[in-house]
N, C-alpha and C. Protein backbone atom coordinates (compact mmCIF):
# COMPACT_ATOMS: atom_id res chain seq x y z
N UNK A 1 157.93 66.57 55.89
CA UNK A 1 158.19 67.66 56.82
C UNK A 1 158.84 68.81 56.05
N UNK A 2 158.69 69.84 56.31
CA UNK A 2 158.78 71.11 55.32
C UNK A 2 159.90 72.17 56.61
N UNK A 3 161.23 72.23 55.68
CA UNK A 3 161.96 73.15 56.87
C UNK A 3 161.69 74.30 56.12
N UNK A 4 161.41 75.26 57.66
CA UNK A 4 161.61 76.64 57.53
C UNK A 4 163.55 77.00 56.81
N UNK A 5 163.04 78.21 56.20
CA UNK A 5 164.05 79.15 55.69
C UNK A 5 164.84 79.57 57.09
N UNK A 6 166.40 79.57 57.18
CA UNK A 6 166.83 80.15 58.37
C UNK A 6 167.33 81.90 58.05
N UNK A 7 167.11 82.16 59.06
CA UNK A 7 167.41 83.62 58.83
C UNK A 7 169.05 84.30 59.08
N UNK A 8 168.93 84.85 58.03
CA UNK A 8 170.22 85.65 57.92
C UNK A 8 170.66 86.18 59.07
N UNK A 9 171.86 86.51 59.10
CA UNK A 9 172.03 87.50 60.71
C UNK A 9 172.15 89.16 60.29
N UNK A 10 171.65 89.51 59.17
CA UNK A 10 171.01 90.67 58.80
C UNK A 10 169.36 90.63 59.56
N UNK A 11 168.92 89.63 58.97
CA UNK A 11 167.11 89.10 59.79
C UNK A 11 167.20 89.07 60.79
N UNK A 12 168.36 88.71 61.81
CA UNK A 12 168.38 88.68 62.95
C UNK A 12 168.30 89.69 63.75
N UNK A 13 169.72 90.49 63.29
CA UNK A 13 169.64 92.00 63.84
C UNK A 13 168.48 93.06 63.55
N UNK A 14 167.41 93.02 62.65
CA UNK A 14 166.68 93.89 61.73
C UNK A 14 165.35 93.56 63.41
N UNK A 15 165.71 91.90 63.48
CA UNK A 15 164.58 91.71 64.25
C UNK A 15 164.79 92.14 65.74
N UNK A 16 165.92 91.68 66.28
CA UNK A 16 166.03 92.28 68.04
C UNK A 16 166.15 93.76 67.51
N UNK A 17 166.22 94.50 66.73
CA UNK A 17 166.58 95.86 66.86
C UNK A 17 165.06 96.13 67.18
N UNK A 18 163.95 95.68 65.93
CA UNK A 18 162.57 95.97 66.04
C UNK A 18 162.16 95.33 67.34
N UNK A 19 162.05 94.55 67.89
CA UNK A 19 161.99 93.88 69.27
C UNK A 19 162.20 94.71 70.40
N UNK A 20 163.73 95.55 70.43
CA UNK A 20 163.44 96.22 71.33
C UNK A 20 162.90 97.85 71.47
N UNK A 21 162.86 98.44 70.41
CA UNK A 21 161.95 99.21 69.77
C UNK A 21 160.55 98.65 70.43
N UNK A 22 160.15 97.98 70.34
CA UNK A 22 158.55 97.42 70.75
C UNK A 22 158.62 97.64 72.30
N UNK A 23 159.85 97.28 73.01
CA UNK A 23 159.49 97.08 74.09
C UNK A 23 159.42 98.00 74.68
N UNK A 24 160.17 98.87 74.25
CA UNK A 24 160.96 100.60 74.79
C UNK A 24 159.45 101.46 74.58
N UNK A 25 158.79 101.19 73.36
CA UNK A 25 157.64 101.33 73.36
C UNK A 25 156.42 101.07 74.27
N UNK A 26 156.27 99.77 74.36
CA UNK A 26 155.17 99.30 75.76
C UNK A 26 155.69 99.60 76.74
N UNK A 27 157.10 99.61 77.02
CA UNK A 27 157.81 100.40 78.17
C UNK A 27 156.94 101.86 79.24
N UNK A 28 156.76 102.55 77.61
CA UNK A 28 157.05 104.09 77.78
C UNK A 28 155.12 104.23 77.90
N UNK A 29 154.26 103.61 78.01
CA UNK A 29 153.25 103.59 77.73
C UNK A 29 152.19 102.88 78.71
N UNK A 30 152.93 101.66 79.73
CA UNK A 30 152.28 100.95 80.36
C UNK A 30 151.48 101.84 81.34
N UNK A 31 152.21 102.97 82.06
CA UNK A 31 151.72 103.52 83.13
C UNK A 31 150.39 104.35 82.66
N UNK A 32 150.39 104.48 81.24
CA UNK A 32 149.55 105.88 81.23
C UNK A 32 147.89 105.95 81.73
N UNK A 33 147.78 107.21 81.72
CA UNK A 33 146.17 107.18 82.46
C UNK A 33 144.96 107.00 81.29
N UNK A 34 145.58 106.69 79.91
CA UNK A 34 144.60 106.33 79.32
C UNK A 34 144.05 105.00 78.53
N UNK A 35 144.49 103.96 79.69
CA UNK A 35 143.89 102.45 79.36
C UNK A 35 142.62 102.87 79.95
N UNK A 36 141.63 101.93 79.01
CA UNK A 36 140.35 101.61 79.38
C UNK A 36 140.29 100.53 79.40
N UNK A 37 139.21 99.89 81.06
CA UNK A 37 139.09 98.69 81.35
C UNK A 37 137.94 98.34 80.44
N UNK A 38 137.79 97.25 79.34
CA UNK A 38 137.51 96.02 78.56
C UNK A 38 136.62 95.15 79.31
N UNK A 39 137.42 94.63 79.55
CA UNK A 39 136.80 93.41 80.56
C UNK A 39 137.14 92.43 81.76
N UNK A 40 136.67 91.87 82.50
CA UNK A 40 137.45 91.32 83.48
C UNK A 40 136.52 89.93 83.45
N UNK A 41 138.02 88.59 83.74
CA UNK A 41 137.00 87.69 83.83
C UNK A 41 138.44 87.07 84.97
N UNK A 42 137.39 86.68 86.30
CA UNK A 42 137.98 86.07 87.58
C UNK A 42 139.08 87.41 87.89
N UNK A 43 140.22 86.92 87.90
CA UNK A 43 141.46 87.52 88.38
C UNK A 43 142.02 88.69 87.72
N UNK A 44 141.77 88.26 86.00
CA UNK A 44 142.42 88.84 85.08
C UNK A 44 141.19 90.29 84.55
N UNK A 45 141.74 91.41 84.55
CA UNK A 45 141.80 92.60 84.20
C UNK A 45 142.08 92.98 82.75
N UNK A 46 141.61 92.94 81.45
CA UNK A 46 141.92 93.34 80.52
C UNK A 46 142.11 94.73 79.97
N UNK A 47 142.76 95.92 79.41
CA UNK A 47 142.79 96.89 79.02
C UNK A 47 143.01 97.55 77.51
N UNK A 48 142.33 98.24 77.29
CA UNK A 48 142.74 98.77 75.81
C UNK A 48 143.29 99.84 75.68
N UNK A 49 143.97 100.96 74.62
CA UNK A 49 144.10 101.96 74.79
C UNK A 49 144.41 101.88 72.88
N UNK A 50 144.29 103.46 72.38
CA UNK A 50 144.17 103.83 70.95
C UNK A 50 145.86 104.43 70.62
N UNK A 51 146.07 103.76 69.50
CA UNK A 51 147.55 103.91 69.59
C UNK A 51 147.45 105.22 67.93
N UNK A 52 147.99 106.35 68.43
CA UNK A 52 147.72 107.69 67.51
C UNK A 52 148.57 107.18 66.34
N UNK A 53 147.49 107.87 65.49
CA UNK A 53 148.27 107.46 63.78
C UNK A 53 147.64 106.07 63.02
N UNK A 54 147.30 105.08 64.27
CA UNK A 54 147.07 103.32 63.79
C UNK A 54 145.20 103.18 63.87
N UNK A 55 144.85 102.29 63.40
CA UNK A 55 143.91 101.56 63.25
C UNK A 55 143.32 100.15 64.54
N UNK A 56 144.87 100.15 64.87
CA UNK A 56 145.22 99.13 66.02
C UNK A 56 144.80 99.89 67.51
N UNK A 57 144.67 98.94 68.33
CA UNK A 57 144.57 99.41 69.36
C UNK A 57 145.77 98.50 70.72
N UNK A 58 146.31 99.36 71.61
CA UNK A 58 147.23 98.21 72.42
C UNK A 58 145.79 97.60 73.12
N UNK A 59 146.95 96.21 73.71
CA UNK A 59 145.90 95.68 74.63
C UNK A 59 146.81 95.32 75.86
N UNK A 60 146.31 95.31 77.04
CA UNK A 60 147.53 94.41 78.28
C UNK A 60 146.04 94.39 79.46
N UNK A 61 146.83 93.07 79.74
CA UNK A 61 146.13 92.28 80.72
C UNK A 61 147.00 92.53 82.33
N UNK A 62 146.37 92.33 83.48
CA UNK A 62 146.91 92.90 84.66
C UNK A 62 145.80 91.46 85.46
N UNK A 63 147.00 90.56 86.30
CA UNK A 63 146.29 89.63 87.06
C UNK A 63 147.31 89.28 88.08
N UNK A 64 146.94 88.74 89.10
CA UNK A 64 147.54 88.40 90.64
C UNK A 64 147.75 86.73 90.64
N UNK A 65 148.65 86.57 90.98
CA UNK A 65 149.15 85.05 91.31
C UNK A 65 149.45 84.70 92.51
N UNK A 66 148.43 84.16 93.02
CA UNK A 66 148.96 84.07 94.78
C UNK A 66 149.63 82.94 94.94
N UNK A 67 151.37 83.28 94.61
CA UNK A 67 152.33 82.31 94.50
C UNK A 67 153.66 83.40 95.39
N UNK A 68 154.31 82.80 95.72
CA UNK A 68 155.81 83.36 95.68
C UNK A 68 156.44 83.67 94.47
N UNK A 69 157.10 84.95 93.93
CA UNK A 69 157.66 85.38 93.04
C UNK A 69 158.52 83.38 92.71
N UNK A 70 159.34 83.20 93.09
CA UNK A 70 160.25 82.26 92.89
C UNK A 70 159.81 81.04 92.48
N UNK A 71 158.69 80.45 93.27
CA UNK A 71 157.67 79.45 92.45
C UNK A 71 157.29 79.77 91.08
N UNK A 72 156.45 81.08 90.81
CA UNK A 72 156.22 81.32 89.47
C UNK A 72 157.42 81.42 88.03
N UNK A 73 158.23 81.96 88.88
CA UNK A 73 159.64 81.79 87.89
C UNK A 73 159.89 80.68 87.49
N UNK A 74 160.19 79.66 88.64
CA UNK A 74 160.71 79.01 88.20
C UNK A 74 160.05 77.91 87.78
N UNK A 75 158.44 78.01 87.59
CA UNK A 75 157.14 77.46 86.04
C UNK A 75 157.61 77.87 84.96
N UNK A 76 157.93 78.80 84.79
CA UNK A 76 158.31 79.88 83.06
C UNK A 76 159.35 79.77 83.13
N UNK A 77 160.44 79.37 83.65
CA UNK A 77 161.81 78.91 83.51
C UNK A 77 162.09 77.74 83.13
N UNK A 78 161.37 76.62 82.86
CA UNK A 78 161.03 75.83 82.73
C UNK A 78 160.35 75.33 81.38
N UNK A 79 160.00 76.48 80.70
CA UNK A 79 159.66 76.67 79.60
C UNK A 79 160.69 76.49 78.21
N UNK A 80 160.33 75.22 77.39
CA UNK A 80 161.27 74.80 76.48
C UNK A 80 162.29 76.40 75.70
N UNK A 81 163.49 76.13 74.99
CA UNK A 81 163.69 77.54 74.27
C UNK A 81 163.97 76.77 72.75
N UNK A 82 163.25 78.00 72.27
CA UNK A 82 162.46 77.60 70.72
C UNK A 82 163.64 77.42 69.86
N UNK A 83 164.08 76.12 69.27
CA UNK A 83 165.14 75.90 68.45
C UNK A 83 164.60 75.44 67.04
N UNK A 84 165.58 75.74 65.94
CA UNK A 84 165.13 75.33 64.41
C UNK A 84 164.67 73.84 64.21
N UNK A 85 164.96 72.51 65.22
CA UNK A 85 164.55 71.39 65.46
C UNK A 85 162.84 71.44 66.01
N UNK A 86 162.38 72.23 66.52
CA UNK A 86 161.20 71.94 66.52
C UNK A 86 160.28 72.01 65.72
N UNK A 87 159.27 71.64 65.78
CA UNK A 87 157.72 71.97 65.11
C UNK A 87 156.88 72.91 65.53
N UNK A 88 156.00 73.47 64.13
CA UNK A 88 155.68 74.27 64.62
C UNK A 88 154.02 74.50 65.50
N UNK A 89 154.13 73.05 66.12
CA UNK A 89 153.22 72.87 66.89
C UNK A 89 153.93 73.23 68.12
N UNK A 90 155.02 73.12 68.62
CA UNK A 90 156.11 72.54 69.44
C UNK A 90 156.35 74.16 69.70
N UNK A 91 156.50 75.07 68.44
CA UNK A 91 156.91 76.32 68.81
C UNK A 91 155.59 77.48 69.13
N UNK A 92 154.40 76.79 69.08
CA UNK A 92 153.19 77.80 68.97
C UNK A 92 152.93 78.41 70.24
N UNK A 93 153.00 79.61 70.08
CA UNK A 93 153.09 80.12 71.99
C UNK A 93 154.01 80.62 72.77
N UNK A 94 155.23 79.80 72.12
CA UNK A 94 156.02 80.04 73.05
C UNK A 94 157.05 81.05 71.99
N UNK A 95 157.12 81.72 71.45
CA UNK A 95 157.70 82.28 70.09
C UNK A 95 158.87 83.19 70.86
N UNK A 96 158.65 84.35 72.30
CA UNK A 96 158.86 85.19 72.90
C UNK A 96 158.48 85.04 73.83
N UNK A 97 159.33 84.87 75.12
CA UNK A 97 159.24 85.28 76.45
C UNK A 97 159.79 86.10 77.60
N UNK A 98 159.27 87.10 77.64
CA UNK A 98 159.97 88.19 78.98
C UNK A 98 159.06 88.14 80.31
N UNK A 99 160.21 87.84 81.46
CA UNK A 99 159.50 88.19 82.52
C UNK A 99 160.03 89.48 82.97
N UNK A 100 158.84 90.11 83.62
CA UNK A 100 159.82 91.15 84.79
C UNK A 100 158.77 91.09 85.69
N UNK A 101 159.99 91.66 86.70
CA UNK A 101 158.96 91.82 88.25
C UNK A 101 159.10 93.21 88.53
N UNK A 102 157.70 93.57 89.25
CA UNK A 102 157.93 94.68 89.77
C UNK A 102 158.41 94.55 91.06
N UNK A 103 159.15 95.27 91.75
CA UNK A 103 159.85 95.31 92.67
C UNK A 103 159.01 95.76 93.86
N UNK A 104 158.66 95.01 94.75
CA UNK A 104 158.00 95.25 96.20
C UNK A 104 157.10 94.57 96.24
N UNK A 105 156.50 94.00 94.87
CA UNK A 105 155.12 93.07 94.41
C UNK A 105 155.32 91.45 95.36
């Protein structure tokens, strides 16, 4: 079994700083009027949009859960939290998780 390197708390901070940078980013961007719909398969809605300067393009998905907000939470609440003891089978997927709700949804 092969341990990962642990990260400094220089690595740490370097990383939530870039983290929320990203988000403040998809933040500032979700609403705009220039996603193009991709593709749709059943429920789920896929979108693209061209990110100026990059090669990359964003992507975000938009789908309906006919659940109660509180049921669905508390599936993804439920969701292991990724410690240096696991594997990295154990950690695949689950690396980052944010929920939010929109409010009135």
């Amino acid at each position: 079994m092969t341990t990962e390197p642990k990260l400094t708390p220089e690595e740490i901070a370097e990383y939530e700083s870039l983290s929320k940078e990203c988000l403040n980013t998809v933040l500032s961007v979700i609403d705009e009027k220039d996603w193009k719909e991709i593709k749709k398969v059943e429920d789920c809605i896929f979108y693209s949009r061209s990110v100026k300067g990059s090669s990359f393009s964003m992507v975000k998905s938009e789908t309906t859960i006919p659940l109660p907000f509180d049921t669905v939470a508390e599936s993804l609440y439920t969701c292991p939290d990724i410690t240096s003891d696991m594997t990295a089978e154990e950690r695949d997927g689950v690396i980052e998780r944010t929920l939010y709700r929109v409010c009135g949804d």
